[in-house]
C-alpha atoms as a PDB file:
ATOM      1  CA  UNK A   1      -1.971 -18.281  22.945  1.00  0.00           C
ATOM      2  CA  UNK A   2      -3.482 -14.886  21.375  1.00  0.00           C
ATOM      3  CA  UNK A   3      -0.936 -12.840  19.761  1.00  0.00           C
ATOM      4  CA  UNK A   4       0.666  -9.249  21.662  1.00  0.00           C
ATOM      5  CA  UNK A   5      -0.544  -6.283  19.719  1.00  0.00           C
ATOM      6  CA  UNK A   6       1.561  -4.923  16.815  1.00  0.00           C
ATOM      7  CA  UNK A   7       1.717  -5.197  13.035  1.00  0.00           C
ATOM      8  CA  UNK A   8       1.906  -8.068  10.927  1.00  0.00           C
ATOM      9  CA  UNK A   9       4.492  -7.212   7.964  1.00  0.00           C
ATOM     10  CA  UNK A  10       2.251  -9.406   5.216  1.00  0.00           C
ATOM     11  CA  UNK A  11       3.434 -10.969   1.661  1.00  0.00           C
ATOM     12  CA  UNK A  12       0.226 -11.298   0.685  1.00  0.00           C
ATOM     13  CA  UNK A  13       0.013 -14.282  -1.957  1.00  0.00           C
ATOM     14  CA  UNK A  14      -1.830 -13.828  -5.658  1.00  0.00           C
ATOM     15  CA  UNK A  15      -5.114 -14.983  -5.457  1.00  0.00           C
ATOM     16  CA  UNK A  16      -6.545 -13.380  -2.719  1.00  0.00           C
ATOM     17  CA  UNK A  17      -8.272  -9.900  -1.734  1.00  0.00           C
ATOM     18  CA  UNK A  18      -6.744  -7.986   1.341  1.00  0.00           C
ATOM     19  CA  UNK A  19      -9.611  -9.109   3.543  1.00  0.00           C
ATOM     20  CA  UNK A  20      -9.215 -12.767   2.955  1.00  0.00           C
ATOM     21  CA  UNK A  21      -5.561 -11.774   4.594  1.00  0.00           C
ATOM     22  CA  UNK A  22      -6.854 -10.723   7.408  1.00  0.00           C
ATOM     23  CA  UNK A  23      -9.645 -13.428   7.423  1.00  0.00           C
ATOM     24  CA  UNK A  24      -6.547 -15.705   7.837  1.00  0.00           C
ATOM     25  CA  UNK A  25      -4.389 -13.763   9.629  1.00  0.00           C
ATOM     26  CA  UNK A  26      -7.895 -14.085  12.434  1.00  0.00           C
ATOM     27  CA  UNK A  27      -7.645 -17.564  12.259  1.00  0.00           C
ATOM     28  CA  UNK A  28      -3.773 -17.901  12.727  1.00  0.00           C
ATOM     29  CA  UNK A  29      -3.351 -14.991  15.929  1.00  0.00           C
ATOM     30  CA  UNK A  30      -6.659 -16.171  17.086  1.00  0.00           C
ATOM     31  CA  UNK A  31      -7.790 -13.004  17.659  1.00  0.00           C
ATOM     32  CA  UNK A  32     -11.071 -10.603  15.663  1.00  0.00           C
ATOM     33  CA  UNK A  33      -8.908  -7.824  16.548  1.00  0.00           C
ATOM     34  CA  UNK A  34      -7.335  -7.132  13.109  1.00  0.00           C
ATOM     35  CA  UNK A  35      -7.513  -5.163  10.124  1.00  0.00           C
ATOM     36  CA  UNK A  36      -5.383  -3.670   7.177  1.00  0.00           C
ATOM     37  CA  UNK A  37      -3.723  -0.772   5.990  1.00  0.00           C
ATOM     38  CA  UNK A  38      -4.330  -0.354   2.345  1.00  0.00           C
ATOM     39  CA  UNK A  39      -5.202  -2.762  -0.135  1.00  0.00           C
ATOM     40  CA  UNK A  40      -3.496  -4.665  -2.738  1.00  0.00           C
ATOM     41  CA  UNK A  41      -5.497  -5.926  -5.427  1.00  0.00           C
ATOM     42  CA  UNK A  42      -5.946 -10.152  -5.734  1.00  0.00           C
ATOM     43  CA  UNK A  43      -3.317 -10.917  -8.444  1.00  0.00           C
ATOM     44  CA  UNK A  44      -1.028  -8.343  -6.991  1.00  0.00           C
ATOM     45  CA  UNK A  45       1.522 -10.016  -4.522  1.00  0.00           C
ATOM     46  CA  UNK A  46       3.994  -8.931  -1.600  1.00  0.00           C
ATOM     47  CA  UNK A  47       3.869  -5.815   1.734  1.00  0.00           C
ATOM     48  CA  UNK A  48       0.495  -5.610   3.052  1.00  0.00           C
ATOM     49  CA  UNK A  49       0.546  -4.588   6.717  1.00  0.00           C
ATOM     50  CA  UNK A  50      -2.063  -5.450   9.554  1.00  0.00           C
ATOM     51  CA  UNK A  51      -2.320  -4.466  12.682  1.00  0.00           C
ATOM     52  CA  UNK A  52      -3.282  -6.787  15.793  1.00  0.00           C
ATOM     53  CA  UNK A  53      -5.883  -5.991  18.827  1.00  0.00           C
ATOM     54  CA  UNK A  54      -4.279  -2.734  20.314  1.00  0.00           C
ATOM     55  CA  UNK A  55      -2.381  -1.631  17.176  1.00  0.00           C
ATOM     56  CA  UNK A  56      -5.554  -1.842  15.285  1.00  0.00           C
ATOM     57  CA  UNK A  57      -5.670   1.860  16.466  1.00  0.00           C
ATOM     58  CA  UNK A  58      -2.770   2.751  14.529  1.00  0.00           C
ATOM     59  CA  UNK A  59      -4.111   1.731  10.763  1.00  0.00           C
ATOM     60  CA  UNK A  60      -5.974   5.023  10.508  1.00  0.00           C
ATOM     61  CA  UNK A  61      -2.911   7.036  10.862  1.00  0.00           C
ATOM     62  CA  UNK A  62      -0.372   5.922   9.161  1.00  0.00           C
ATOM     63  CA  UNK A  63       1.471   7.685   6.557  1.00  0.00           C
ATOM     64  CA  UNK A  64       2.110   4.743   4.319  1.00  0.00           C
ATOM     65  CA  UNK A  65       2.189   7.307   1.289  1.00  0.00           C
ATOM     66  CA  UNK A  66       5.445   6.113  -0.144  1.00  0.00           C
ATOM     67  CA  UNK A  67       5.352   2.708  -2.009  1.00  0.00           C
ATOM     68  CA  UNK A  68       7.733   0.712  -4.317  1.00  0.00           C
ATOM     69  CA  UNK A  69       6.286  -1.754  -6.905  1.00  0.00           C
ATOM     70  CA  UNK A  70       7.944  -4.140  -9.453  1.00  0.00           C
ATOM     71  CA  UNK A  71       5.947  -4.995 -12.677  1.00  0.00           C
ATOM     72  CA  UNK A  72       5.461  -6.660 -15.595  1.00  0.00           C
ATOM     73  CA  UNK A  73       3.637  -4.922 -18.497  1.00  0.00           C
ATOM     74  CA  UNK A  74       2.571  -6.402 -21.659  1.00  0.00           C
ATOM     75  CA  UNK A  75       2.576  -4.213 -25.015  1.00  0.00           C
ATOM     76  CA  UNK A  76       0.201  -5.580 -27.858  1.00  0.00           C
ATOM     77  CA  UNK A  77      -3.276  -5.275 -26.280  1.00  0.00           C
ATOM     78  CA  UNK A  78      -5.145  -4.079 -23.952  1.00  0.00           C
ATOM     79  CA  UNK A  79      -7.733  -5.766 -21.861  1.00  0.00           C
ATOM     80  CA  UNK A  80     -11.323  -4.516 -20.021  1.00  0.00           C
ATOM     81  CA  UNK A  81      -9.578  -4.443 -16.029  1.00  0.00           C
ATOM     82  CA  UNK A  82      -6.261  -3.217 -17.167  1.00  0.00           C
ATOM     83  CA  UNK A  83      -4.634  -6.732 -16.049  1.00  0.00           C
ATOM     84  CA  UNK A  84      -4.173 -10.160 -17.634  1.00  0.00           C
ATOM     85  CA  UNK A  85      -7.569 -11.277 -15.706  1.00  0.00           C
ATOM     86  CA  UNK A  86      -9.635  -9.329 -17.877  1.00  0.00           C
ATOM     87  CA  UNK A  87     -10.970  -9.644 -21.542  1.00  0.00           C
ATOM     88  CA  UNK A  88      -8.972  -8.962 -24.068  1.00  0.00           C
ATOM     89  CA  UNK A  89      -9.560  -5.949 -25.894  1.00  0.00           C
ATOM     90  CA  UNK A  90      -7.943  -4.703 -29.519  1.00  0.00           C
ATOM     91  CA  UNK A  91      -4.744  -3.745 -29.498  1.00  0.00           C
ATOM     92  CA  UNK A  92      -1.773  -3.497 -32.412  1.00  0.00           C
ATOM     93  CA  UNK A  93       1.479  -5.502 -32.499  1.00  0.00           C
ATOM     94  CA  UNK A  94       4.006  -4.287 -30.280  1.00  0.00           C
ATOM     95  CA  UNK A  95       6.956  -5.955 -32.801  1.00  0.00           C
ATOM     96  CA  UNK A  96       8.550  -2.773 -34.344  1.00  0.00           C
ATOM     97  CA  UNK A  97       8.292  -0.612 -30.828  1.00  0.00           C
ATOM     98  CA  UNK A  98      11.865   0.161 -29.536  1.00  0.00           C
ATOM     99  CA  UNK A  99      13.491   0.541 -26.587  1.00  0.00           C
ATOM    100  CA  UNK A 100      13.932   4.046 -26.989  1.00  0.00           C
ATOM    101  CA  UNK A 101      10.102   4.521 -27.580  1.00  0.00           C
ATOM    102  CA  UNK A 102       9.745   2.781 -24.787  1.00  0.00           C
ATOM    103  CA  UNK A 103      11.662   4.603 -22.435  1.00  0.00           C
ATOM    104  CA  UNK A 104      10.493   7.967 -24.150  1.00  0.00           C
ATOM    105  CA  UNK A 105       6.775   6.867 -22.813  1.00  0.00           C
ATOM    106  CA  UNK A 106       7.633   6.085 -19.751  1.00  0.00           C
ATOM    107  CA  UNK A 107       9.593   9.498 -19.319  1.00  0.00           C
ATOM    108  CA  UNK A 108       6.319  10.782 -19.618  1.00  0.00           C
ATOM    109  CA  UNK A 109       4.304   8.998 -17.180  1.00  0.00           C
ATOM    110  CA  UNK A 110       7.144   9.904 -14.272  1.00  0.00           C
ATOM    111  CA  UNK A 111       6.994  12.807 -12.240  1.00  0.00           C
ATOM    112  CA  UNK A 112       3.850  14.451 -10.935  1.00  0.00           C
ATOM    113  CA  UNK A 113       0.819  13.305 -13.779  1.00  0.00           C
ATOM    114  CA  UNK A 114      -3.029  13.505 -13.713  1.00  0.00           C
ATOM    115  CA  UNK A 115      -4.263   9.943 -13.667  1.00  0.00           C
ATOM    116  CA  UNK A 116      -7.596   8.434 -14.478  1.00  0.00           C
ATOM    117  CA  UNK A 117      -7.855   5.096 -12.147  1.00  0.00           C
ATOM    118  CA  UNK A 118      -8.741   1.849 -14.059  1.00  0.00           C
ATOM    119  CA  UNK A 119     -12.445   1.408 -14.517  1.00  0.00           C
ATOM    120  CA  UNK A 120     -12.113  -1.912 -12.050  1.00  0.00           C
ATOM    121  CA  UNK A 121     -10.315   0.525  -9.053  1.00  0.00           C
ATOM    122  CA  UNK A 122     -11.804   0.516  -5.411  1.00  0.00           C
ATOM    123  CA  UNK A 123     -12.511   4.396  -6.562  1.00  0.00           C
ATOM    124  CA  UNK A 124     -16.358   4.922  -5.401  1.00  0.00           C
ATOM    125  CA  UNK A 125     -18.744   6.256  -7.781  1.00  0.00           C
ATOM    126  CA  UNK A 126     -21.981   7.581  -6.417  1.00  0.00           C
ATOM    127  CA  UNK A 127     -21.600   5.012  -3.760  1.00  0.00           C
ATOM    128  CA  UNK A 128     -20.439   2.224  -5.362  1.00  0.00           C
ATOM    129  CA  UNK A 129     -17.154   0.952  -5.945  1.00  0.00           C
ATOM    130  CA  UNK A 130     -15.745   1.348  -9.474  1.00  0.00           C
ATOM    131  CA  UNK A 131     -15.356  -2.344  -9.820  1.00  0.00           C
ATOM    132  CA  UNK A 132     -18.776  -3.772  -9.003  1.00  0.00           C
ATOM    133  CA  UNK A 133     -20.113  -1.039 -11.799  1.00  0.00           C
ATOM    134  CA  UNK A 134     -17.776  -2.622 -14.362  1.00  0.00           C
ATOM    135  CA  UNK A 135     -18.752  -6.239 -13.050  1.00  0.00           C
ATOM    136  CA  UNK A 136     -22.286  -5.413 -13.804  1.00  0.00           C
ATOM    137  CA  UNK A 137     -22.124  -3.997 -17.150  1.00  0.00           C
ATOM    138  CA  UNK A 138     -21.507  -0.527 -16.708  1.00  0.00           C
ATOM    139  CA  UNK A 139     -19.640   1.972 -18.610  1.00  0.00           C
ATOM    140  CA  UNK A 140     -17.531   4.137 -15.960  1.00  0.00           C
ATOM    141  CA  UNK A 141     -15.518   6.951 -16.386  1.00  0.00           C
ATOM    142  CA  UNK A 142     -13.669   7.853 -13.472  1.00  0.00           C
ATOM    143  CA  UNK A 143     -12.051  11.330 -12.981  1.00  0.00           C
ATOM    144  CA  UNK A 144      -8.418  12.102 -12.910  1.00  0.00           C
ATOM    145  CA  UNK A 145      -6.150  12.647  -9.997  1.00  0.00           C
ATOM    146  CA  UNK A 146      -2.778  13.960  -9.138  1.00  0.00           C
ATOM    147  CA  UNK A 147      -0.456  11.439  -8.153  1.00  0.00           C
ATOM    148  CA  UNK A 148       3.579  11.247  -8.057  1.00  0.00           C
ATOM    149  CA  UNK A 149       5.626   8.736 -10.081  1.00  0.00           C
ATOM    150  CA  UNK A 150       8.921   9.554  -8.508  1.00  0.00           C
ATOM    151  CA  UNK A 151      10.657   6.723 -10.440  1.00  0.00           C
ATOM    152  CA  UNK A 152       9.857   4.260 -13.288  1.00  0.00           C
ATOM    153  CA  UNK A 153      12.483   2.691 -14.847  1.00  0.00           C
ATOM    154  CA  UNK A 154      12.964   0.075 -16.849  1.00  0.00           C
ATOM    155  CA  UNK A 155      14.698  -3.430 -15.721  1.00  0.00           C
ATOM    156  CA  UNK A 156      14.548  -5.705 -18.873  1.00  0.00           C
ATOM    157  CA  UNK A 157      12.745  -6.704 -21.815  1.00  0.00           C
ATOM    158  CA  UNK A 158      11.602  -9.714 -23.976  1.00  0.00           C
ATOM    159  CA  UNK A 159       9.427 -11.185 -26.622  1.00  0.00           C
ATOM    160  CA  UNK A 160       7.155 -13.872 -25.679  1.00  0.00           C
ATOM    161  CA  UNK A 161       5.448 -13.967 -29.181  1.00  0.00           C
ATOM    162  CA  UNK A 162       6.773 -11.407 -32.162  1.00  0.00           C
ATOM    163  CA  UNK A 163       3.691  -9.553 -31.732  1.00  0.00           C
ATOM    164  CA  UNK A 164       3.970  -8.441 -27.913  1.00  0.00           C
ATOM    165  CA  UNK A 165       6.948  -7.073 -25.674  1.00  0.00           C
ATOM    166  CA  UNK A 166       6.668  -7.813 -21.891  1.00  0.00           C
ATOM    167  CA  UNK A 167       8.509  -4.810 -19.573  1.00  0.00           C
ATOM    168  CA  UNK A 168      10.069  -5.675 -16.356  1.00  0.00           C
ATOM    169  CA  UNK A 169       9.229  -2.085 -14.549  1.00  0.00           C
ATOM    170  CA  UNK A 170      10.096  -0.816 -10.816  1.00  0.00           C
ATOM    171  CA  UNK A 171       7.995   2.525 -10.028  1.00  0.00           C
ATOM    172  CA  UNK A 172       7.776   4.209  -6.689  1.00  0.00           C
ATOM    173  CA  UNK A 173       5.074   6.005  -6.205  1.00  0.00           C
ATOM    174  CA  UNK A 174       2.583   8.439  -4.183  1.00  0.00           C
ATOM    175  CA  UNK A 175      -0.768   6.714  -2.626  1.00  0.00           C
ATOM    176  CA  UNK A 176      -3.184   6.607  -4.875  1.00  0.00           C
ATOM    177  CA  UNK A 177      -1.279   5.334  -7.558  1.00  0.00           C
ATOM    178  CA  UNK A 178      -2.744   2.517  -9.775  1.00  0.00           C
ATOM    179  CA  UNK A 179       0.399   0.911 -11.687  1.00  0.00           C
ATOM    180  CA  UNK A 180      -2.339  -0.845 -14.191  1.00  0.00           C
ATOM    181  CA  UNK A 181      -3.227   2.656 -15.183  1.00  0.00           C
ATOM    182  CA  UNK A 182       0.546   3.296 -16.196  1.00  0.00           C
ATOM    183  CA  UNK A 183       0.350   0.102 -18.601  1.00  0.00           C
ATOM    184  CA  UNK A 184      -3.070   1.086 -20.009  1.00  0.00           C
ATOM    185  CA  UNK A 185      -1.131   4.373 -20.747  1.00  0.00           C
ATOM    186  CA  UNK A 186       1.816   3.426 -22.061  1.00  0.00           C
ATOM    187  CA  UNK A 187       0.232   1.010 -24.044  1.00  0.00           C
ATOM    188  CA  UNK A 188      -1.930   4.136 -25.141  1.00  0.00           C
ATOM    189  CA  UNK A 189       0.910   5.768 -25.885  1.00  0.00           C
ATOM    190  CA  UNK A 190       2.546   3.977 -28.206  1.00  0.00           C
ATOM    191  CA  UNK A 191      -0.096   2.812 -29.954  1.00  0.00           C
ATOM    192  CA  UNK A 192      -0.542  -1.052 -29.041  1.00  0.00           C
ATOM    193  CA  UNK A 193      -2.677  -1.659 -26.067  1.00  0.00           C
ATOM    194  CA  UNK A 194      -1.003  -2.425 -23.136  1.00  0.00           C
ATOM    195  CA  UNK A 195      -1.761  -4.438 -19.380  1.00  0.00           C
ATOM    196  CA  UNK A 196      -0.330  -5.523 -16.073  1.00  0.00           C
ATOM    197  CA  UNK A 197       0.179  -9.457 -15.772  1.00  0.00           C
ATOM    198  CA  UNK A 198       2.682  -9.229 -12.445  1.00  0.00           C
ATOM    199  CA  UNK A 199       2.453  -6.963  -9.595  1.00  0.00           C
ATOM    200  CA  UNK A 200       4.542  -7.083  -6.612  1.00  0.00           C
ATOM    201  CA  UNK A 201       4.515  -4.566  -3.594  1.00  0.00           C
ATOM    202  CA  UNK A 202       8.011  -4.474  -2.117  1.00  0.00           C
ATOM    203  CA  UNK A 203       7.802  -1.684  -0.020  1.00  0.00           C
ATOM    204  CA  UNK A 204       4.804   0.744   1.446  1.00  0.00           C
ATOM    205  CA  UNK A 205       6.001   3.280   3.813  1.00  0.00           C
ATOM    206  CA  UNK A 206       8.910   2.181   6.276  1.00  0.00           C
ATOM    207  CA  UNK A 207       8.062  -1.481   5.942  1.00  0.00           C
ATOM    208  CA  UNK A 208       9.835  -3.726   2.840  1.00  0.00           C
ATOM    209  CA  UNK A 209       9.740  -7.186   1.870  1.00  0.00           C
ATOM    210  CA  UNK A 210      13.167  -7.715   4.412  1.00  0.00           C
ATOM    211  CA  UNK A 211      10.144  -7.585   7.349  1.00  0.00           C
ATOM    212  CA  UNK A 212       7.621  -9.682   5.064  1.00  0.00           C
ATOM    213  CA  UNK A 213       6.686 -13.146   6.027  1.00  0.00           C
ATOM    214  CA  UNK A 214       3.691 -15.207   4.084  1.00  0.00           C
ATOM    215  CA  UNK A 215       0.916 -16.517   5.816  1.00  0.00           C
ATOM    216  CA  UNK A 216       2.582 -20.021   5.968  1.00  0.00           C
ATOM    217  CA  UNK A 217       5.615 -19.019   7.870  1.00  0.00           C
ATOM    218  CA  UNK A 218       3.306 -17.126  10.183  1.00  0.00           C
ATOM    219  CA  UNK A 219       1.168 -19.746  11.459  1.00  0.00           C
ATOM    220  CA  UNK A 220       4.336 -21.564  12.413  1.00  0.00           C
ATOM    221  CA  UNK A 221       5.174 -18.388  14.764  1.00  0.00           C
ATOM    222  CA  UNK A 222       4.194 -18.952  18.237  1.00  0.00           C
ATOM    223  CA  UNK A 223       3.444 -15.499  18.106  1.00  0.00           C
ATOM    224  CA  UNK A 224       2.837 -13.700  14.481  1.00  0.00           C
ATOM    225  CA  UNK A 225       3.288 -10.005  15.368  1.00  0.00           C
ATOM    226  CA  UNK A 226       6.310  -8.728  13.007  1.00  0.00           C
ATOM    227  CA  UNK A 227       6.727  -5.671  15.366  1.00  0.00           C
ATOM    228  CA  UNK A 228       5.178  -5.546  18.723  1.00  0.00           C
ATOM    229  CA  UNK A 229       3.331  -2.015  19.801  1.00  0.00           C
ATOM    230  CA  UNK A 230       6.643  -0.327  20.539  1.00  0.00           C
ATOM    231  CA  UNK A 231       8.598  -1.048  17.435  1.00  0.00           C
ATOM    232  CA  UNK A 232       5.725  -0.546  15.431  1.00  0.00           C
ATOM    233  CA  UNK A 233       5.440   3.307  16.501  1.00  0.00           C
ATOM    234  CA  UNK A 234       8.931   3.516  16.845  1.00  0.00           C
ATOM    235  CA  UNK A 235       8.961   2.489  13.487  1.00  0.00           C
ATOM    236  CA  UNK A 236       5.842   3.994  11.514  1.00  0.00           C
ATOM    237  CA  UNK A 237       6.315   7.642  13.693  1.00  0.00           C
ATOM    238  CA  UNK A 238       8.634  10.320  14.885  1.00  0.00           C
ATOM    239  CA  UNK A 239       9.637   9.874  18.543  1.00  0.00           C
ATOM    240  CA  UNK A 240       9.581  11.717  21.226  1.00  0.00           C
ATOM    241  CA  UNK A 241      10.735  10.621  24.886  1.00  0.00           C
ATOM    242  CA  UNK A 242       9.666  12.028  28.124  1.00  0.00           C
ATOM    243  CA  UNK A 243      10.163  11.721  31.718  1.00  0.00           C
ATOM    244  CA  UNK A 244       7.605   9.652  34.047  1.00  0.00           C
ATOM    245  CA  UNK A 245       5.540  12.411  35.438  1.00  0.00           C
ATOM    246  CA  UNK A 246       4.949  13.725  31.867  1.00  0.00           C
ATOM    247  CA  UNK A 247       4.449  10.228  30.774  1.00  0.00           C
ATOM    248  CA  UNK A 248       1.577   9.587  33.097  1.00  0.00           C
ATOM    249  CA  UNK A 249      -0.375  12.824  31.939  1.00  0.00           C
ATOM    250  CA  UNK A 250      -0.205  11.857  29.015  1.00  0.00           C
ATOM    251  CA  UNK A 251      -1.386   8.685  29.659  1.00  0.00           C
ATOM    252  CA  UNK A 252      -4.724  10.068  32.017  1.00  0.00           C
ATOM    253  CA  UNK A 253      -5.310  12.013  28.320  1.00  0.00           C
ATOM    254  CA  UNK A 254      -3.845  14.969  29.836  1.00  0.00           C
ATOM    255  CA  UNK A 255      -1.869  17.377  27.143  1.00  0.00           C
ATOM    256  CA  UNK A 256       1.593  18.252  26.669  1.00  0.00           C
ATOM    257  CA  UNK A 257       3.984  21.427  25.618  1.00  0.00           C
ATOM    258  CA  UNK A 258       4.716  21.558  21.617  1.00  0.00           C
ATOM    259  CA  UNK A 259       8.058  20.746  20.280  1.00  0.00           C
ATOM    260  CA  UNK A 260       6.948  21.612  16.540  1.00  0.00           C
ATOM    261  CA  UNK A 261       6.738  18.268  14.852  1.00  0.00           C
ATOM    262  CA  UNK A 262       4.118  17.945  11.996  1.00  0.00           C
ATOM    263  CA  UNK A 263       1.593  15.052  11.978  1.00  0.00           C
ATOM    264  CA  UNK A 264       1.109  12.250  14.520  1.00  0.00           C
ATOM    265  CA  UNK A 265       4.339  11.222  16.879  1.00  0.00           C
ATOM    266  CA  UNK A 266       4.860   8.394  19.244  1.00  0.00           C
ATOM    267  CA  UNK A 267       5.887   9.486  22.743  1.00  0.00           C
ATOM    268  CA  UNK A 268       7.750   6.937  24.655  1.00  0.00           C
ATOM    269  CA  UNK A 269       7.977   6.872  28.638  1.00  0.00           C
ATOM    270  CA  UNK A 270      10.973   6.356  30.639  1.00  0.00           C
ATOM    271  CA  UNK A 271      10.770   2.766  30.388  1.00  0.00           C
ATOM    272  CA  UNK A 272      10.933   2.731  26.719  1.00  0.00           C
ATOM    273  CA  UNK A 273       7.749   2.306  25.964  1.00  0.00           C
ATOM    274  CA  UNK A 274       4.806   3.804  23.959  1.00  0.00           C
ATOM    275  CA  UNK A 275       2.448   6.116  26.194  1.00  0.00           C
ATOM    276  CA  UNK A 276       0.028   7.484  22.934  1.00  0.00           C
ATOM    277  CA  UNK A 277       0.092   8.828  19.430  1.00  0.00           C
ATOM    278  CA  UNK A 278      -0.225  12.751  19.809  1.00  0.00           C
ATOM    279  CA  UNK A 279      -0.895  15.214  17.313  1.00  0.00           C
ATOM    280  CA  UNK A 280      -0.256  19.230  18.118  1.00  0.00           C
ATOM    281  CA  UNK A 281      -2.851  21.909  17.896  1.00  0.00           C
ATOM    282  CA  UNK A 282      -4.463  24.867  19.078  1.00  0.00           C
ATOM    283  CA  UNK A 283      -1.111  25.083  20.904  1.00  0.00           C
ATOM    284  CA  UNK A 284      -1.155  21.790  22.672  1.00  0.00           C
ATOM    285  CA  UNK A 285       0.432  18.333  22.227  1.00  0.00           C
ATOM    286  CA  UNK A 286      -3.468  16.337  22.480  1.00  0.00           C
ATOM    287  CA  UNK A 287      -2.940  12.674  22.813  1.00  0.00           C
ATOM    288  CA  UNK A 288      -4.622  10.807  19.177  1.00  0.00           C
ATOM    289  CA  UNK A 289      -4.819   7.091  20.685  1.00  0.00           C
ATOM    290  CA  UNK A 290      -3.500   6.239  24.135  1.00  0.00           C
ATOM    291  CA  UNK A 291      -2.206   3.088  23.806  1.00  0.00           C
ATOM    292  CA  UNK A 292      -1.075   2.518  27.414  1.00  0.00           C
ATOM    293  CA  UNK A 293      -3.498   4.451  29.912  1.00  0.00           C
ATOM    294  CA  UNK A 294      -2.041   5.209  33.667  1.00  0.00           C
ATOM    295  CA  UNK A 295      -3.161   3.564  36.510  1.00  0.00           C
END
C-alpha cells in the first residue's frame, strides 16, 4: 500500500546526503512523490523532514527558520571542510586554553553575527555550489551573512590527547546557520584551529527528535507518514476554521475576507480538515496550494 500524504519526521543517519533520504524514503512509501525540506549535511545526524505526494506542496513554504543543534567541536586544528572529514590543516595546541576563554569566545559568536559559510557549504558561487569548487581545487571565498545565534552554550568538556579539547555545544539558531563555521571561528579565536566532528539536528521548526523515527523503524510502518496532511498544517501553520460554504470557495480557488495574520495559514473546513494554504494580499485571503479542491 502507498503511503497517505503528510510529512515524514526523519533522523537522518551519518553517512548519507539528504537526497539519499528521500531516495529511501521512495523505496519504503513506494511512492516518487517526495522531497525535503532543508538539508543536513552527510556526517550530520537527526530532524530532517519530507513531505509525501500531496504534502510535497507544502516544502516550499515552510517556515522551518528556527533550529536546535548539539555539537562536538575540537580545539587544536583546523581542517580544509571545517569537519573531521577533511584534511587536516595547522593548528596550535589547545592544552593551556581555559574554560573561561572558552566561554568568552563563544559569548562572542552568540547573538546576531556576520558569518562567512565554510568553503564546502551548498552556498552557490557563480553557479556552482561552494563544495564542488573546493572538491576541484579551488580557492573560494564566500561572502558573509547575517544570521542569529540565539543560544550557544556550553555542555561539557574533555581532553582526548593533552594537545586538543573537544566541546560538547547546543546552539539554536536562525536558517542559514552553518555550526562548522562557529568551530572554524572559535578555533580562530583562540588561536588553535578548531572543527566539527558530531552534528546532531534535534529540532528544525515545530518538529523535534520526540516525532523522529530512522529509516529502519519506518519501513516497518504499514504506513510511514509521521503526520498525515491535517496535522502537518495544523502543525507547521496558523489555523483558521471556517464554515462549509466558505470552505468550498475556498476550495473552487475562490478568495476569502482578511483576518490579519502574516504569512501562509492553514484553513480547516467544518469537518476538520485542511481546505488550502492561503496567504493575504491586495486585500484578499488568495488560496497558496489547495490541498483538497471541491467537487
Amino acid at each position: 500500500m502507498n503511503a497517505s500524504s503528510g510529512l515524514v519526521v526523519v533522523d537522518k543517519p551519518a553517512g548519507m546526503t539528504s537526497h539519499d533520504v528521500v531516495g529511501r524514503m521512495r523505496r519504503i512509501a513506494k511512492t516518487r512523490k517526495i522531497g525535503h525540506a532543508g538539508t543536513l549535511d552527510p556526517m550530520a545526524t537527526g530532524v530532517l523532514v519530507l513531505g509525501v505526494e500531496r504534502a510535497t506542496k507544502l516544502l516550499g513554504h515552510l517556515t522551518l527558520t528556527a533550529k536546535t543543534y548539539v555539537a562536538t567541536i575540537r580545539l587544536g586544528y583546523a581542517t580544509v571542510t571545517d569537519d573531521a572529514e577533511g584534511a587536516r590543516l595547522d593548528g596550535a595546541s589547545a592544552a593551556a586554553v581555559t574554560l573561561d576563554q572558552v566561554n568568552a569566545g563563544i559569548a562572542d559568536l552568540t547573538g546576531v553575527i556576520d558569518q562567512v559559510p565554510s568553503a564546502v557549504s551548498a552556498v552557490k558561487v557563480d553557479g556552482r555550489r561552494a563544495y564542488d569548487r573546493v572538491r576541484s581545487g579551488e580557492e573560494v571565498e564566500l561572502k558573509s551573512r547575517r544570521v542569529t545565534v540565539s543560544r550557544f552554550d556550553l555542555l561539557a568538556d574533555r581532553r582526548p590527547e593533552p594537545d586538543l579539547l573537544d566541546l560538547d555545544v547546543v546552539v539554536d539558531c536562525s536558517s542559514g546557520t552553518y555550526i562548522r563555521a562557529l568551530a572554524r571561528d572559535l578555533g580562530r579565536t583562540l588561536g588553535t584551529g578548531g572543527h566539527l566532528t558530531a552534528l546532531r539536528r534535534t529540532r528544525v521548526g515545530p518538529f523535534t527528535l520526540a516525532e523522529a523515527r530512522t529509516l529502519e523503524q519506518l519501513a516497518d510502518e504499514e504506513d510511514p507518514v509521521t503526520l498525515d496532511l491535517d496535522s502537518a498544517v495544523d502543525a507547521a501553520f496558523p489555523r483558521r476554521d471556517v464554515d462549509g460554504p466558505t470552505a468550498t470557495v475556498l476550495g473552487h480557488g475562490g478568495r476569502l475576507p482578511t483576518t490579519g495574520v502574516t504569512g501562509p495559514y492553514g484553513v480547516f473546513g467544518p469537518d476538520g480538515r485542511v481546505v488550502a494554504l492561503v496567504v493575504e494580499r491586495d486585500g484578499a485571503a488568495r488560496p497558496e496550494v489547495v490541498l483538497r479542491p471541491s467537487g
